[in-house]
Protein backbone atom coordinates (compact mmCIF):
# COMPACT_ATOMS: atom_id res chain seq x y z
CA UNK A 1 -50.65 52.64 -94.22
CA UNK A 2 -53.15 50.60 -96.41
CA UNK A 3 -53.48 46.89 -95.46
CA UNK A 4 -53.67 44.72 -98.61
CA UNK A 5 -52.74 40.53 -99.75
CA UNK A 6 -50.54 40.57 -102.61
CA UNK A 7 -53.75 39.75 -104.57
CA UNK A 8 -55.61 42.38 -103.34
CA UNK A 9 -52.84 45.24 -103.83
CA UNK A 10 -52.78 44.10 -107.84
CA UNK A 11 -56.50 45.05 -107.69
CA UNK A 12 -56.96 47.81 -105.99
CA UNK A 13 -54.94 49.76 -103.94
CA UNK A 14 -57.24 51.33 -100.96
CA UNK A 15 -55.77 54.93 -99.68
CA UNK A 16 -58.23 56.69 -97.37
CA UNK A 17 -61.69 57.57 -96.83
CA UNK A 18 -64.68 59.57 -97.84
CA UNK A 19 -63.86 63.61 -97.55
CA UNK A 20 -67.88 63.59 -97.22
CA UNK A 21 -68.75 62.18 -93.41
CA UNK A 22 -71.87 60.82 -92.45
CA UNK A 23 -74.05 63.86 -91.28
CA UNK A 24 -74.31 64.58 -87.65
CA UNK A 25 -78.38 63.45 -87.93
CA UNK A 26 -77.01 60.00 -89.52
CA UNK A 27 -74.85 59.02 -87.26
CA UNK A 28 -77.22 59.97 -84.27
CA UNK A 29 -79.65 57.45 -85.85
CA UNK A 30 -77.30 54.65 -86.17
CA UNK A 31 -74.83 54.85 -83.21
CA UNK A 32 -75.21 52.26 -81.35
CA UNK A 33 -75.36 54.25 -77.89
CA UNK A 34 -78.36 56.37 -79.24
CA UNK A 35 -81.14 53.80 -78.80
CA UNK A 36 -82.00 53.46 -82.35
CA UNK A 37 -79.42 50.18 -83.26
CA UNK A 38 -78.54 50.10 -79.69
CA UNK A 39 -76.76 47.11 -78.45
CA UNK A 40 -75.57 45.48 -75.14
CA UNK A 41 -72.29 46.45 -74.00
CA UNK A 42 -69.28 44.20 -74.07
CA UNK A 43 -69.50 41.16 -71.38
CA UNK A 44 -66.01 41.93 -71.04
CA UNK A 45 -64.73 45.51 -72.05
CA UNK A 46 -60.92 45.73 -73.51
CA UNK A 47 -58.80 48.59 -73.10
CA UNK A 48 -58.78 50.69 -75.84
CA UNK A 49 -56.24 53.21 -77.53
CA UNK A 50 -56.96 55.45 -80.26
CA UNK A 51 -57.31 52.71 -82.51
CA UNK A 52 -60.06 51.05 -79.56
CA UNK A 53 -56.59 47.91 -80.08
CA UNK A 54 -54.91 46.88 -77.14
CA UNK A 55 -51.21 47.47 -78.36
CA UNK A 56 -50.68 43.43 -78.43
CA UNK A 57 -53.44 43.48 -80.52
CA UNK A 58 -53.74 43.94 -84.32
CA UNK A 59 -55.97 46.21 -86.42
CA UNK A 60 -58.05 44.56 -89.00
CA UNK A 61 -59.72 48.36 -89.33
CA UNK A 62 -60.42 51.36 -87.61
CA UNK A 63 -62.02 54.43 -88.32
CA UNK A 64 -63.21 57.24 -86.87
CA UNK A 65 -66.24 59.05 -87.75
CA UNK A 66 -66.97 63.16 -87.22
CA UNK A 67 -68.99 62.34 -84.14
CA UNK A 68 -65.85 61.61 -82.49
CA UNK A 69 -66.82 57.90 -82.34
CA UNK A 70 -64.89 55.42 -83.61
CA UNK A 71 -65.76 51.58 -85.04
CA UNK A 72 -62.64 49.44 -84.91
CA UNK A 73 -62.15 45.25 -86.14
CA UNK A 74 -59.22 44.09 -83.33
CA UNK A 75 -58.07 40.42 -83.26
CA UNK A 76 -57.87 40.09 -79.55
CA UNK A 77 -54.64 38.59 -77.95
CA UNK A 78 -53.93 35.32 -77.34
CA UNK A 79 -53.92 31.88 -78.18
CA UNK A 80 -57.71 31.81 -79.00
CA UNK A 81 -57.12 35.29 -80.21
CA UNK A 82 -60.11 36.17 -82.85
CA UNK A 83 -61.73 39.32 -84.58
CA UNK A 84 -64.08 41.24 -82.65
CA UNK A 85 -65.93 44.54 -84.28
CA UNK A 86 -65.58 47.53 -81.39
CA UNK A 87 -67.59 50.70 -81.34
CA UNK A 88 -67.36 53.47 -78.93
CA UNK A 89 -64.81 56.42 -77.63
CA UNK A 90 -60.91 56.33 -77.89
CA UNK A 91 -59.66 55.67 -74.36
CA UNK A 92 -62.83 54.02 -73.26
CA UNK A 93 -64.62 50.96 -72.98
CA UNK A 94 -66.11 49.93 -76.28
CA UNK A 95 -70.33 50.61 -75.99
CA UNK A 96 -70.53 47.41 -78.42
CA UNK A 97 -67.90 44.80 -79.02
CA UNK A 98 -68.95 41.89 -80.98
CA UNK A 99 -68.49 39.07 -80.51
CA UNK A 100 -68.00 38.98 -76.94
CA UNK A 101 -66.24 35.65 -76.81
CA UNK A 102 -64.88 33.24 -79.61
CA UNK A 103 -67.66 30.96 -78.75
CA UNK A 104 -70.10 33.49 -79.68
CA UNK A 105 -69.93 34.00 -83.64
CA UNK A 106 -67.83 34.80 -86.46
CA UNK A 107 -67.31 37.87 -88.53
CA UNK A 108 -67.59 37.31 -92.18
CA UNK A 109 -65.31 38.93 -94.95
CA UNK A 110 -65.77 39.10 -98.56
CA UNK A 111 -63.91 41.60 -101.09
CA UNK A 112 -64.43 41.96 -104.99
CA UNK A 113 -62.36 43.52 -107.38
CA UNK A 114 -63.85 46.79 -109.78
CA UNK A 115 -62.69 47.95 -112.88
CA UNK A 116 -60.21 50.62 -111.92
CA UNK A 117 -60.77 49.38 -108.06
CA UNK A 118 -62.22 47.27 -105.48
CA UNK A 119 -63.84 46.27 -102.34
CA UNK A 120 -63.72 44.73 -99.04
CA UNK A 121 -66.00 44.05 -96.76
CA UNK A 122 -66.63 42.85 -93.14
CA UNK A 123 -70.07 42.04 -91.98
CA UNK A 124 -72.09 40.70 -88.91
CA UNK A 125 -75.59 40.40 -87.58
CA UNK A 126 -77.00 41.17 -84.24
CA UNK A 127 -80.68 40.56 -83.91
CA UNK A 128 -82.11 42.49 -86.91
CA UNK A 129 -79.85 44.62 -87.65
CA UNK A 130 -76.69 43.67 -89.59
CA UNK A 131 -73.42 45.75 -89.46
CA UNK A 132 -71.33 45.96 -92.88
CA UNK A 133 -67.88 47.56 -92.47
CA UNK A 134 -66.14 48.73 -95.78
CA UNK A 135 -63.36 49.60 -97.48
CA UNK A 136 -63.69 50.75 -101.40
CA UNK A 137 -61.88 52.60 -104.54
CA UNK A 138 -63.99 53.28 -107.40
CA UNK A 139 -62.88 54.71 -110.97
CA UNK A 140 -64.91 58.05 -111.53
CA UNK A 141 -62.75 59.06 -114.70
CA UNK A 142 -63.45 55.72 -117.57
CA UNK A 143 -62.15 58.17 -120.41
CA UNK A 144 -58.59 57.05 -122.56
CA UNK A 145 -55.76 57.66 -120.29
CA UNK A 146 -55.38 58.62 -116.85
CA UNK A 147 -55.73 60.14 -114.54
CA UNK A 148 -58.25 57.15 -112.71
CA UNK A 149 -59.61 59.43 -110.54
CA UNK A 150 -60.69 57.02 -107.79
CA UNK A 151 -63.36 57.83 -105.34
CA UNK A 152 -62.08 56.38 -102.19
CA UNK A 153 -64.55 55.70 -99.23
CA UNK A 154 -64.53 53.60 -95.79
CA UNK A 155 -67.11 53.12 -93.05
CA UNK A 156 -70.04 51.34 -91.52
CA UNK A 157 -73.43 50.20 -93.13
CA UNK A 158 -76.16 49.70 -90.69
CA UNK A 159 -79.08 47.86 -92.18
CA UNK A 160 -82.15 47.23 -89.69
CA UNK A 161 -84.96 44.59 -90.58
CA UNK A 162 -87.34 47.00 -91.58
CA UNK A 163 -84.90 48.01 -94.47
CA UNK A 164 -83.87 51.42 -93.33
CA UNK A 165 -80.09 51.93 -94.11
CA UNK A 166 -77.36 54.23 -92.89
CA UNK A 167 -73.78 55.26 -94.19
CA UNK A 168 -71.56 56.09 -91.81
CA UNK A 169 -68.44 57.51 -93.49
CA UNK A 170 -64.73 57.24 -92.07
CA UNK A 171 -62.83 60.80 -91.15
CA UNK A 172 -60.39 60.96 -93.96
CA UNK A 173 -57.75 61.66 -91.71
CA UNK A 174 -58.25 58.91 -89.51
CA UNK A 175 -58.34 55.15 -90.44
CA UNK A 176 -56.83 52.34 -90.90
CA UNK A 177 -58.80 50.26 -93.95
CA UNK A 178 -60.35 46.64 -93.59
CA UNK A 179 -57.05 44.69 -93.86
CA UNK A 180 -57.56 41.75 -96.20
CA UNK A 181 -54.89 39.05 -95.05
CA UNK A 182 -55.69 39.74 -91.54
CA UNK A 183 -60.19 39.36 -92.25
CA UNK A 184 -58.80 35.94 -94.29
CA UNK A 185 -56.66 34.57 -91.44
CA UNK A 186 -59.35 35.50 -88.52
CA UNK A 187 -63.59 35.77 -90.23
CA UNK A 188 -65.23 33.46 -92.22
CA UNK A 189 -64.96 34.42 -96.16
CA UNK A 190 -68.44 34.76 -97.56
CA UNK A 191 -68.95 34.43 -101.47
CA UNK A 192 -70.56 37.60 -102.18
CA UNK A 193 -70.62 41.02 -100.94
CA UNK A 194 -72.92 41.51 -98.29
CA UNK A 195 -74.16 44.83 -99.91
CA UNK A 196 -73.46 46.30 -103.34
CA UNK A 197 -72.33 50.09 -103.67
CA UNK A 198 -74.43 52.16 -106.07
C-alpha cells in the first residue's frame, strides 16, 4: 500500500519499484557492512521484522534490495519516538541505524512534484558520505492521450565525498515507499531535493 498526504496523492501516485535492481557489484560497493561506506553499528540495536519495524513502530519506508539486504526509515516508539534510517538483515540487528538517539540528528525530507509524477526524498549525512532514500514516478509516454506510462523506482543513493555515486534499487516486490505525512510529522523538510534524477 502506497503512503501519500492528500497533496501528494493529487501529484503523483507512487506504486512500486524499479524491475531493474542495483547489480550485485553495486550493492557490494555501497553496503554499508562491506567496508567501502561502512558505518558503526547501532549504540542500541532494535528488533527488527521483515520490515527491520518493531510492530509498535511505524514505517516511513522499507525496501529490500536483491542482496537480500534491506534499508528501512522506522519512527521508533515512544514518547520521544523519532525517525531513524535502518540497514541490515530481516530478523537481525540493523548493521547501521541512524540516528542512534533523538539527540543525535535529524533526517531531512523534501518531495517535488513532475509532470505526469513526482518525488520524495529522505536524506542524511554521516561523515562524508550522505545517504538519499527515494521514492519516484516519472512519465516516459508525453504523446496526446494516455497511457502515462510511468517509470516507477525506489531505493538508496549513496554519495561519498570524493563524488562517486551508487543506486541501489528497491526489489519490486518488496517495499513500502517513503511515506510523505509520516517524513513531515517526524524529519526536518528541506527546500530542495537533495539530488536530481536524470
Amino acid at each position: 500500500m502506497r503512503w501519500l498526504s492528500a497533496a501528494a496523492l493529487a501529484l503523483f501516485a507512487l506504486a512500486g519499484c524499479s524491475p531493474e535492481p542495483a547489480s550485485d557489484a553495486i550493492e557490494a560497493d555501497t553496503a554499508p557492512a562491506q567496508g567501502k561506506f561502512a558505518e558503526e553499528p547501532a549504540e542500541q540495536p532494535v528488533p527488527a521484522t521483515d520490515a527491520q519495524c518493531s510492530s509498535g513502530e511505524q514505517t516511513i519506508f522499507s525496501c529490500k534490495f536483491a542482496s537480500g539486504k534491506r534499508a528501512s526509515v522506522c519512527v521508533t516508539e515512544g514518547d520521544s519516538g523519532f525517525a531513524q534510517y535502518r540497514f541490515g538483515s530481516d530478523g537481525a540487528a540493523p548493521e547501521l541505524a541512524w540516528p542512534a538517539t533523538p539527540d543525535a540528528g535529524k533526517l531531512a525530507w523534501a518531495s517535488v512534484a513532475y509532470s505526469g509524477g513526482g518525488e520524495a526524498q529522505i536524506s542524511f549525512a554521516r561523515g562524508n558520505t550522505r545517504y538519499i532514500i527515494y521514492s519516484r514516478i516519472i512519465r516516459t509516454n508525453f504523446a496526446a492521450g494516455e497511457p502515462n506510462n510511468p517509470a516507477i523506482e525506489d531505493g538508496v543513493l549513496v554519495q561519498a565525498a570524493d563524488g562517486q555515486m551508487s543506486d541501489l534499487r528497491c526489489d519490486v516486490a518488496n517495499v513500502a515507499p517513503v511515506n510523505v505525512e509520516l517524513a513531515e510529522k517526524y524529519a526536518v523538510k528541506a527546500d530542495d531535493l537533495f539530488t536530481i534524477s536524470e
